[in-house]
Protein backbone atom coordinates (compact mmCIF):
# COMPACT_ATOMS: atom_id res chain seq x y z
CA UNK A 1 0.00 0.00 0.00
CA UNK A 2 3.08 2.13 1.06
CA UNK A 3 4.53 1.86 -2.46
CA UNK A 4 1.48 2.81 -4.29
CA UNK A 5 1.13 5.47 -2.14
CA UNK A 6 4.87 6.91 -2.82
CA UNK A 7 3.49 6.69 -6.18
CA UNK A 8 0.43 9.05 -6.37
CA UNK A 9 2.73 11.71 -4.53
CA UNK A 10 5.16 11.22 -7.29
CA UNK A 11 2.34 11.53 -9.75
CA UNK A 12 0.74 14.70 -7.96
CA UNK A 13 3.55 16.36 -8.72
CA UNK A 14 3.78 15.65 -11.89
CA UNK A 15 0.37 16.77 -12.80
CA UNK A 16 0.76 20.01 -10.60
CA UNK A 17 3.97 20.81 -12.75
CA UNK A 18 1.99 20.18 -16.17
CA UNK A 19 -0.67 22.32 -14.53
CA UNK A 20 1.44 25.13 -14.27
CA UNK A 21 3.37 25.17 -17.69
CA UNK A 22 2.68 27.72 -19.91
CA UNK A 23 -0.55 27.36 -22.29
CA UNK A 24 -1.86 24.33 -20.49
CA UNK A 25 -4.90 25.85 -19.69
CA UNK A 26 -5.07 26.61 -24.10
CA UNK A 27 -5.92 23.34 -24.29
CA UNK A 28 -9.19 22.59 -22.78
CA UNK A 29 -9.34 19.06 -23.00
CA UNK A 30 -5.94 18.49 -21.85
CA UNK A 31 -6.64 21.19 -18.67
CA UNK A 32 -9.62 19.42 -17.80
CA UNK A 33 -8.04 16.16 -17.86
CA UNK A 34 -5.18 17.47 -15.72
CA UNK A 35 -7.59 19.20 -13.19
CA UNK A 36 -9.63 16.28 -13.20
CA UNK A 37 -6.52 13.73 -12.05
CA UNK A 38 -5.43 16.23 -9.42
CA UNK A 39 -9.00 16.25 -7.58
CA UNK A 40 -9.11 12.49 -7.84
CA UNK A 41 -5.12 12.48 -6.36
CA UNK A 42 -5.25 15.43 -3.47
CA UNK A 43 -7.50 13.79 -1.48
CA UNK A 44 -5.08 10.67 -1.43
CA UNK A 45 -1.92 12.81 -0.73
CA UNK A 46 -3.15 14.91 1.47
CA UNK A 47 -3.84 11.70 4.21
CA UNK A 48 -0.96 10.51 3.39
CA UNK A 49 1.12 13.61 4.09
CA UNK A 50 -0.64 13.55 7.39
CA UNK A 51 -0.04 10.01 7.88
CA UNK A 52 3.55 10.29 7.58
CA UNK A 53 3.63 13.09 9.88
CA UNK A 54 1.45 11.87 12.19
CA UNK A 55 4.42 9.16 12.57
CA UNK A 56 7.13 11.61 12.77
CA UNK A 57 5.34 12.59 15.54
CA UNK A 58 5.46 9.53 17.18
CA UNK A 59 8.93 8.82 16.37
CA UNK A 60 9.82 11.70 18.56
CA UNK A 61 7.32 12.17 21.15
CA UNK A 62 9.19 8.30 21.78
CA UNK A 63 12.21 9.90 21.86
CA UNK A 64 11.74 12.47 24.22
CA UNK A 65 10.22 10.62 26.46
CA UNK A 66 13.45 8.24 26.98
CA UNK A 67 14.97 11.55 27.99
CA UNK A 68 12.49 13.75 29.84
CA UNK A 69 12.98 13.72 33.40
CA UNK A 70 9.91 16.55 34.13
CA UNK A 71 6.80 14.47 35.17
CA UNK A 72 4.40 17.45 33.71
CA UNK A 73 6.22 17.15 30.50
CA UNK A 74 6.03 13.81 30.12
CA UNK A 75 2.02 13.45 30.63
CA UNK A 76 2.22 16.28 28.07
CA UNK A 77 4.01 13.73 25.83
CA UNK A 78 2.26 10.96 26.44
CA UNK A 79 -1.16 12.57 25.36
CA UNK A 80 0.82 13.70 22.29
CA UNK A 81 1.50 10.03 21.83
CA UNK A 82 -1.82 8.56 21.96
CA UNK A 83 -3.62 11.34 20.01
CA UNK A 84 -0.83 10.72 17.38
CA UNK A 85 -1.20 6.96 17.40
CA UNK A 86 -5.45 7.46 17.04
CA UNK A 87 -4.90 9.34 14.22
CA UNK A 88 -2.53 7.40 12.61
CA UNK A 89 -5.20 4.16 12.38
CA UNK A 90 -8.07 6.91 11.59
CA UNK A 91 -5.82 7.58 8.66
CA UNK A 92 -4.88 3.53 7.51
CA UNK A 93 -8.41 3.55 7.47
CA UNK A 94 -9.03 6.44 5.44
CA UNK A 95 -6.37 5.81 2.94
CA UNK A 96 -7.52 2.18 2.46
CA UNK A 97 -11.26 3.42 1.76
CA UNK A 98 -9.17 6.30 -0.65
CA UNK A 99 -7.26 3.34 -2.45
CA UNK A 100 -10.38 1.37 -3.33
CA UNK A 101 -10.82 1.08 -6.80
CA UNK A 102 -13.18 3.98 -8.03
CA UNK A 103 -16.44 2.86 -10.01
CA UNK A 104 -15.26 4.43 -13.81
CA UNK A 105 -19.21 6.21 -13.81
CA UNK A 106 -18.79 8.07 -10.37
CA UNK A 107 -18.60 11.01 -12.00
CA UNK A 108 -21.28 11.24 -14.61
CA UNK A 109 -24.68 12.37 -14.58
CA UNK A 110 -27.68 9.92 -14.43
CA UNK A 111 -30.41 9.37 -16.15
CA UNK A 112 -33.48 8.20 -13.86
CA UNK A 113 -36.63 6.32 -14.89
CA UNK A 114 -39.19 5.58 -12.48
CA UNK A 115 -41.78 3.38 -13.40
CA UNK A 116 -45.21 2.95 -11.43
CA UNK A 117 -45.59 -1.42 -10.59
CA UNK A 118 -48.31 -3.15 -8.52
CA UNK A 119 -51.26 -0.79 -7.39
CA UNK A 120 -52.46 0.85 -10.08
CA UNK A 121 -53.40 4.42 -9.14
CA UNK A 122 -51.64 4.76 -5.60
CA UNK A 123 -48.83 3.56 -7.64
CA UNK A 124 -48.40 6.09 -9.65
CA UNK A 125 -49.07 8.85 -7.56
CA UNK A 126 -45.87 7.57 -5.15
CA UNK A 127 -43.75 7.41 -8.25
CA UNK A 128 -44.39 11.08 -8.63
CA UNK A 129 -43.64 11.64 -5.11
CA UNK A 130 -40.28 9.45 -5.61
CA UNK A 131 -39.93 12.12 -8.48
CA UNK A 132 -40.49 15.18 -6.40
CA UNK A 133 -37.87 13.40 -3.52
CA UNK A 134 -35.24 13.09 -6.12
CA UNK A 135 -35.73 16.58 -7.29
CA UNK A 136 -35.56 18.18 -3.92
CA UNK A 137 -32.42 15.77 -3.14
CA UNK A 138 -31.28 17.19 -6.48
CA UNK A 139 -32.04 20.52 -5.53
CA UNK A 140 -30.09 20.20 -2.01
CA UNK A 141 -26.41 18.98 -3.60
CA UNK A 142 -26.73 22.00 -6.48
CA UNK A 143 -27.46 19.30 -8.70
CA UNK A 144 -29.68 20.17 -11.63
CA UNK A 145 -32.57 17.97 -12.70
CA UNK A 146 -34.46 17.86 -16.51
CA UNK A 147 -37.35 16.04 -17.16
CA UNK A 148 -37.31 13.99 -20.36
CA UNK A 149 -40.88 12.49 -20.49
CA UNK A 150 -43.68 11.88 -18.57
CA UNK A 151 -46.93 9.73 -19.01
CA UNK A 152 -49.41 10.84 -16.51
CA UNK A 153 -52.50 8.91 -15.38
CA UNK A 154 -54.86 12.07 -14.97
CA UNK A 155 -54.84 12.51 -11.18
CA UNK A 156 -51.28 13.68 -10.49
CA UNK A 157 -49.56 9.94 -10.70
CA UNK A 158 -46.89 9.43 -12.92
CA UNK A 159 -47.30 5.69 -14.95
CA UNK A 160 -43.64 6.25 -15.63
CA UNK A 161 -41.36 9.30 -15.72
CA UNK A 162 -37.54 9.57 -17.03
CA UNK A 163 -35.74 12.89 -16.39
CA UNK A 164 -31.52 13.76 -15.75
CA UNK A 165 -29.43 14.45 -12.93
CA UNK A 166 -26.67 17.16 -13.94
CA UNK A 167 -23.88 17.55 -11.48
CA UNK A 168 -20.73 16.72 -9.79
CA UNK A 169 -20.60 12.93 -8.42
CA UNK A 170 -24.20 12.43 -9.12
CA UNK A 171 -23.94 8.85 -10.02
CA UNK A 172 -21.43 8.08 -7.00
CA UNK A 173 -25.05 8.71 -4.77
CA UNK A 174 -27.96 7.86 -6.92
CA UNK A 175 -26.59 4.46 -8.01
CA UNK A 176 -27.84 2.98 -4.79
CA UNK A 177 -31.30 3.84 -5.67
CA UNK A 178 -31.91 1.08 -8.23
CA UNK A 179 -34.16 -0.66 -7.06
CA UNK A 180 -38.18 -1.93 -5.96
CA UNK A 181 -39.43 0.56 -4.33
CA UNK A 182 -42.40 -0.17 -1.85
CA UNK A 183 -45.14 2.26 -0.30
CA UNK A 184 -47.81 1.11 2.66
CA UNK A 185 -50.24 3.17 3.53
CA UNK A 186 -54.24 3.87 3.23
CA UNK A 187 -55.14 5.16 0.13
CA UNK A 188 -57.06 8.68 -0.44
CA UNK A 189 -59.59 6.48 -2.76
CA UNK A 190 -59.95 4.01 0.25
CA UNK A 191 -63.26 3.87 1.94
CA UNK A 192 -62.29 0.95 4.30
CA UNK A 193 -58.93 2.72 5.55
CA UNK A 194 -57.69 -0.81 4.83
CA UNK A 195 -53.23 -0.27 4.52
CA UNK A 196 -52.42 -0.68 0.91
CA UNK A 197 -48.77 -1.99 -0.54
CA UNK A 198 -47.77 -0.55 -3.63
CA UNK A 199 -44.39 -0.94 -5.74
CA UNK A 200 -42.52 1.04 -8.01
CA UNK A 201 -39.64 0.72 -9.42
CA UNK A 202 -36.44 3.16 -9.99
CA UNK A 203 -33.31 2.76 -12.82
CA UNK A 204 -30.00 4.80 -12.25
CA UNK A 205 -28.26 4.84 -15.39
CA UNK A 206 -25.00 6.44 -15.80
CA UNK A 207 -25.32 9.13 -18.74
CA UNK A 208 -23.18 7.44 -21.23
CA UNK A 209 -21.24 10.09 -24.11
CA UNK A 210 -20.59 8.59 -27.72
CA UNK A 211 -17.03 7.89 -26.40
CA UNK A 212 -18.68 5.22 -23.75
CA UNK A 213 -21.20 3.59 -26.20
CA UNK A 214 -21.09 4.12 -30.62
CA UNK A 215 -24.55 4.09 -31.81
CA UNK A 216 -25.29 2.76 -35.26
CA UNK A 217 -28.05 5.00 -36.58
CA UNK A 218 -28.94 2.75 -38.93
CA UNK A 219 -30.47 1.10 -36.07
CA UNK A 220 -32.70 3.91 -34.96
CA UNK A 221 -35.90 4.50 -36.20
CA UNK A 222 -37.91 7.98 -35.64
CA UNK A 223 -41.34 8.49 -35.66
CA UNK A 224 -43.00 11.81 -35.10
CA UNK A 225 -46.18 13.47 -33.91
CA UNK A 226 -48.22 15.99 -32.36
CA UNK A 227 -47.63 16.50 -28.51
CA UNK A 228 -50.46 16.02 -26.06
CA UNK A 229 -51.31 18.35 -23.46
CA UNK A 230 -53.25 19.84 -20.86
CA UNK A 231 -54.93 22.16 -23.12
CA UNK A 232 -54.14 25.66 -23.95
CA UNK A 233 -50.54 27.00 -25.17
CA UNK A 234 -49.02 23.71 -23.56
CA UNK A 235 -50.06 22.13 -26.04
CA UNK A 236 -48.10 21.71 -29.41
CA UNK A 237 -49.63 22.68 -33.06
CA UNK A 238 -46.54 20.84 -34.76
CA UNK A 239 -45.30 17.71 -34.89
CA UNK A 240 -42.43 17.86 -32.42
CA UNK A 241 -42.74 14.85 -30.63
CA UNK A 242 -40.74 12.03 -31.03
CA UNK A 243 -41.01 7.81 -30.81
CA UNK A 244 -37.46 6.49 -31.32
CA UNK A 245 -37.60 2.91 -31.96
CA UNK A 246 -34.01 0.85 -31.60
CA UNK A 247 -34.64 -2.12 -33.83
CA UNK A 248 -32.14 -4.40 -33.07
CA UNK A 249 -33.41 -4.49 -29.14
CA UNK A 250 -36.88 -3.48 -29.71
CA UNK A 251 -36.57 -0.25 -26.76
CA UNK A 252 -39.08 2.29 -27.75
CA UNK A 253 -38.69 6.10 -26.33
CA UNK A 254 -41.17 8.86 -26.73
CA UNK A 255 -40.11 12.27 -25.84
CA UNK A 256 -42.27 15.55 -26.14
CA UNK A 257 -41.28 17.81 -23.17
CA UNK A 258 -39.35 20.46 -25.48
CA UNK A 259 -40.87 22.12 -28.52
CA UNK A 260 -38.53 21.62 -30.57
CA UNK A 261 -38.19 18.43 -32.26
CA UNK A 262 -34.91 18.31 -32.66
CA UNK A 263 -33.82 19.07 -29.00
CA UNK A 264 -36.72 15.81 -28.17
CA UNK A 265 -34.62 13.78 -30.84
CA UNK A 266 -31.63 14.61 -28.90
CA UNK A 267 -32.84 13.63 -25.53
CA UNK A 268 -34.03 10.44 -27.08
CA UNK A 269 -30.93 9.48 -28.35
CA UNK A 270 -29.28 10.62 -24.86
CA UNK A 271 -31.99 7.76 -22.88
CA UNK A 272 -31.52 5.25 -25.61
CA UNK A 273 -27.37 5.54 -25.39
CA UNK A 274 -27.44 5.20 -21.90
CA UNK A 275 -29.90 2.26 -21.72
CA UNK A 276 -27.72 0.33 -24.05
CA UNK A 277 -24.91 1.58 -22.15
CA UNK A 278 -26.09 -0.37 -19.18
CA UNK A 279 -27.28 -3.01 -20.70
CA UNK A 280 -23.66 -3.93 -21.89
CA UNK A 281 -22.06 -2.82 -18.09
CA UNK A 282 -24.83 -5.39 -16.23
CA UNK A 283 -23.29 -8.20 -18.86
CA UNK A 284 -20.05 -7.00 -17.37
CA UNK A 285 -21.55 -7.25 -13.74
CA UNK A 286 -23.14 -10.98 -14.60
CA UNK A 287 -19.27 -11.91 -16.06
CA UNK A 288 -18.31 -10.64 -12.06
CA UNK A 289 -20.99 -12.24 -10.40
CA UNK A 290 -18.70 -13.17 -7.89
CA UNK A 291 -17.53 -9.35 -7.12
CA UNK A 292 -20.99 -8.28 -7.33
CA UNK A 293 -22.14 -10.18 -4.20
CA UNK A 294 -19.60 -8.29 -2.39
CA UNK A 295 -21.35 -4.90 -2.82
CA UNK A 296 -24.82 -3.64 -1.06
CA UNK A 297 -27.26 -4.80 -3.43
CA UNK A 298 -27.34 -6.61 -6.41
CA UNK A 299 -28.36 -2.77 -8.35
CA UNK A 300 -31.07 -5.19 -10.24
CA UNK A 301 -34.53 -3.70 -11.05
CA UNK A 302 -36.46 -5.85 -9.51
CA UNK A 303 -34.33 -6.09 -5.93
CA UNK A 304 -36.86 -4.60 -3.40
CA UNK A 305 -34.12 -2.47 -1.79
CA UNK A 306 -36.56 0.13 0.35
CA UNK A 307 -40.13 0.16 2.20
CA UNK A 308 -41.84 3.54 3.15
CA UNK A 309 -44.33 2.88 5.59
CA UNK A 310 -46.47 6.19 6.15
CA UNK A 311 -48.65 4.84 9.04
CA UNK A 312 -45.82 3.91 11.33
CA UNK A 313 -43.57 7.35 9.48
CA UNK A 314 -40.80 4.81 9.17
CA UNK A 315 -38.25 4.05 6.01
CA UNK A 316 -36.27 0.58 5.91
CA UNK A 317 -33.57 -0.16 3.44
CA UNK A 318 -33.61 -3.78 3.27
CA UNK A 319 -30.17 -4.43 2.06
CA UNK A 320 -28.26 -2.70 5.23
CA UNK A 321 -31.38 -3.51 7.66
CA UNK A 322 -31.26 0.25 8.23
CA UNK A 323 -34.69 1.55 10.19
CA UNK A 324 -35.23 5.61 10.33
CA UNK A 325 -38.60 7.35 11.92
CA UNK A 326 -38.55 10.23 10.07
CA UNK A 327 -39.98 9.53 6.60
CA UNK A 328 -41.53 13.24 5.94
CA UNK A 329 -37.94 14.27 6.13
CA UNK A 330 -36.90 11.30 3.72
CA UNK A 331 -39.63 12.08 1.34
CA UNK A 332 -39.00 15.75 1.59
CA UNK A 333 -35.46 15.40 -0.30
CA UNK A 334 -33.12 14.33 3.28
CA UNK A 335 -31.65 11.85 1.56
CA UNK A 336 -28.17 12.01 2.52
CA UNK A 337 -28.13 9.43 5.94
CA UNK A 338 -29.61 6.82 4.03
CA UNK A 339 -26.92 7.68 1.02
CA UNK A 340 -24.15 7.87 3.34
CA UNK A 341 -24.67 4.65 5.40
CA UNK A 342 -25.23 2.57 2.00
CA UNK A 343 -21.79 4.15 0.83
CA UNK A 344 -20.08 3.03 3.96
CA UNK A 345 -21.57 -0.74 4.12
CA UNK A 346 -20.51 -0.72 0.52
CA UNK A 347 -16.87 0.11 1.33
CA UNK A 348 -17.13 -2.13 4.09
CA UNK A 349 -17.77 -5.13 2.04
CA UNK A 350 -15.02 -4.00 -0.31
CA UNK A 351 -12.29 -3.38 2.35
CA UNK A 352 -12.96 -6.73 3.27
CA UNK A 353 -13.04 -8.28 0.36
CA UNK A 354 -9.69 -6.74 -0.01
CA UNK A 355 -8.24 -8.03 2.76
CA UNK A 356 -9.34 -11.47 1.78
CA UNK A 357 -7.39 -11.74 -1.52
């Protein structure tokens, strides 16, 4: 680990002196590229700086105290010790978590379909509430959220809905979120107050860029026509909408949030890209079956991962048997505990994995 680590300062420096040659920043790709390996490195260096310092520490707090005669000055050095020696295995910790291998897709954007399952109506109206979560979650990391398409069932459920996560280590969070989603609760339309289960289910797909995934677009066929609405300027006197059809794997995509037919074309081709994109990374994960048991989840569809129980104001996530009371907070966008602890039982399983081999 020691090596490796020697290494990355080493590299660091490298990239800091690139950084800082003349007309690097010219060449946007290259300065982006540059900027992006120092983020990923600093974190890295920096514990490790304070790891070997943290030992220096040691080295001579031991040293003193072979020599100090002044019984004050010793307790003083003695607390110096054992704060210095915490640290230090805070630290082995850290840099062991920092050394994991990063998931290539961390840093992309997501695309996010939500699809209403068993319960028809009170189905769809908690996918739209799922929806409205994700966008205040969204809205709480300065992450920006578009909606691509949305089929509505006429009371303010969503039958399915896809829309985008822009911004900075999106996919590093919402990739835990794939999943079965299930709701209990009484339903508005129930007479009997009789507690209803209802599913839905959530996809987290990495936004994949022609670079991740070459599209033949001789396998794409586009359909048009006329955008439905609620009535009045909403809705569309051209035919802007768009049905893209990918023949080869039958996936059909209708998009007719924007006007403009080409920009619907566009975010077509954007959901379609990144479908196949994970369609080709979960034949990866079934070739590393063995390495996917390790992590929280299996990230399939149809894994129920999460129960939100509204009569008891509870949330469990099944895979990490973690219980909180406070689902108006959870359904209000407070995302981040639930996040958090799924990202630490996943590193968890890793670490030790890691120390198996």
């Amino acid at each position: 680990m020691f090596d490796k680590l020697e290494d990355i300062l080493i590299h660091l420096e490298e990239v800091l002196r690139q950084l800082s040659e003349p007309g690097v920043a010219d060449n946007t790709a290259r300065f982006q590229q540059l900027m992006k390996e120092q983020a990923e490195l600093s974190p890295i260096a920096d514990a490790y700086r304070e790891y070997k310092a943290c030992k220096q520490t040691i080295e001579e707090s031991l040293s003193m105290l072979e020599e100090e005669k002044d019984e004050e000055m010793r307790e003083m050095l003695k607390e110096e010790l054992s704060d210095s020696r915490k640290r230090v295995e805070q630290l082995e910790h850290e840099m062991k978590i920092l050394l994991l291998p990063q998931d290539p897709n961390d840093s992309k954007n997501v695309i996010v379909e939500i699809r209403a399952g068993a319960g028809g109506d009170e189905a769809a109206l908690f996918a739209a509430e799922i929806y409205r979560m994700y966008v205040k979650y969204s809205e709480s990391r300065n992450w920006r959220t578009e909606l691509i398409s949305v089929n509505e069932n006429g009371i303010g459920g969503f039958k399915e809905v896809t829309f985008m996560i822009n911004g900075s280590g999106a996919y590093s969070r919402m990739k835990y979120e794939s999943g079965v989603h299930r709701v209990q609760r009484v339903p508005e339309t129930e007479s009997g107050g009789r507690i209803h289960t209802s599913t839905i289910t959530v996809a987290i797909m990495p936004e994949a860029e022609e670079i991740d995934f070459q599209l033949d677009m001789n396998d794409c066929k586009f359909d048009v026509f006329r955008a439905s609405g609620n009535g009045g300027q909403c809705v569309n006197t051209t035919d802007s909408a768009v049905r893209l059809t990918h023949i080869p794997t039958g996936i059909v995509i209708s998009c007719q949030d924007e006007k403009s037919q080409l920009k619907n074309k566009d975010k077509a081709l954007k959901v379609l890209r990144s479908r196949l994109y994970e369609m080709e990374l979960e034949k990866q994960h079934d070739a590393e079956a063995e390495a996917r048991r390790s992590q929280v989840g299996t990230g399939d569809r149809s894994e129920k991962i999460r129960t939100y129980n509204f009569p008891q104001g509870r949330v469990t996530d099944h895979r990490i048997k973690l219980t909180l009371h406070r689902l108006d907070g959870i359904m209000s966008g407070d995302l981040d505990e639930v996040i958090d602890s799924l990202i630490a039982a996943d590193q968890a399983a890793k670490l030790a994995k890691m120390n198996e081999n």
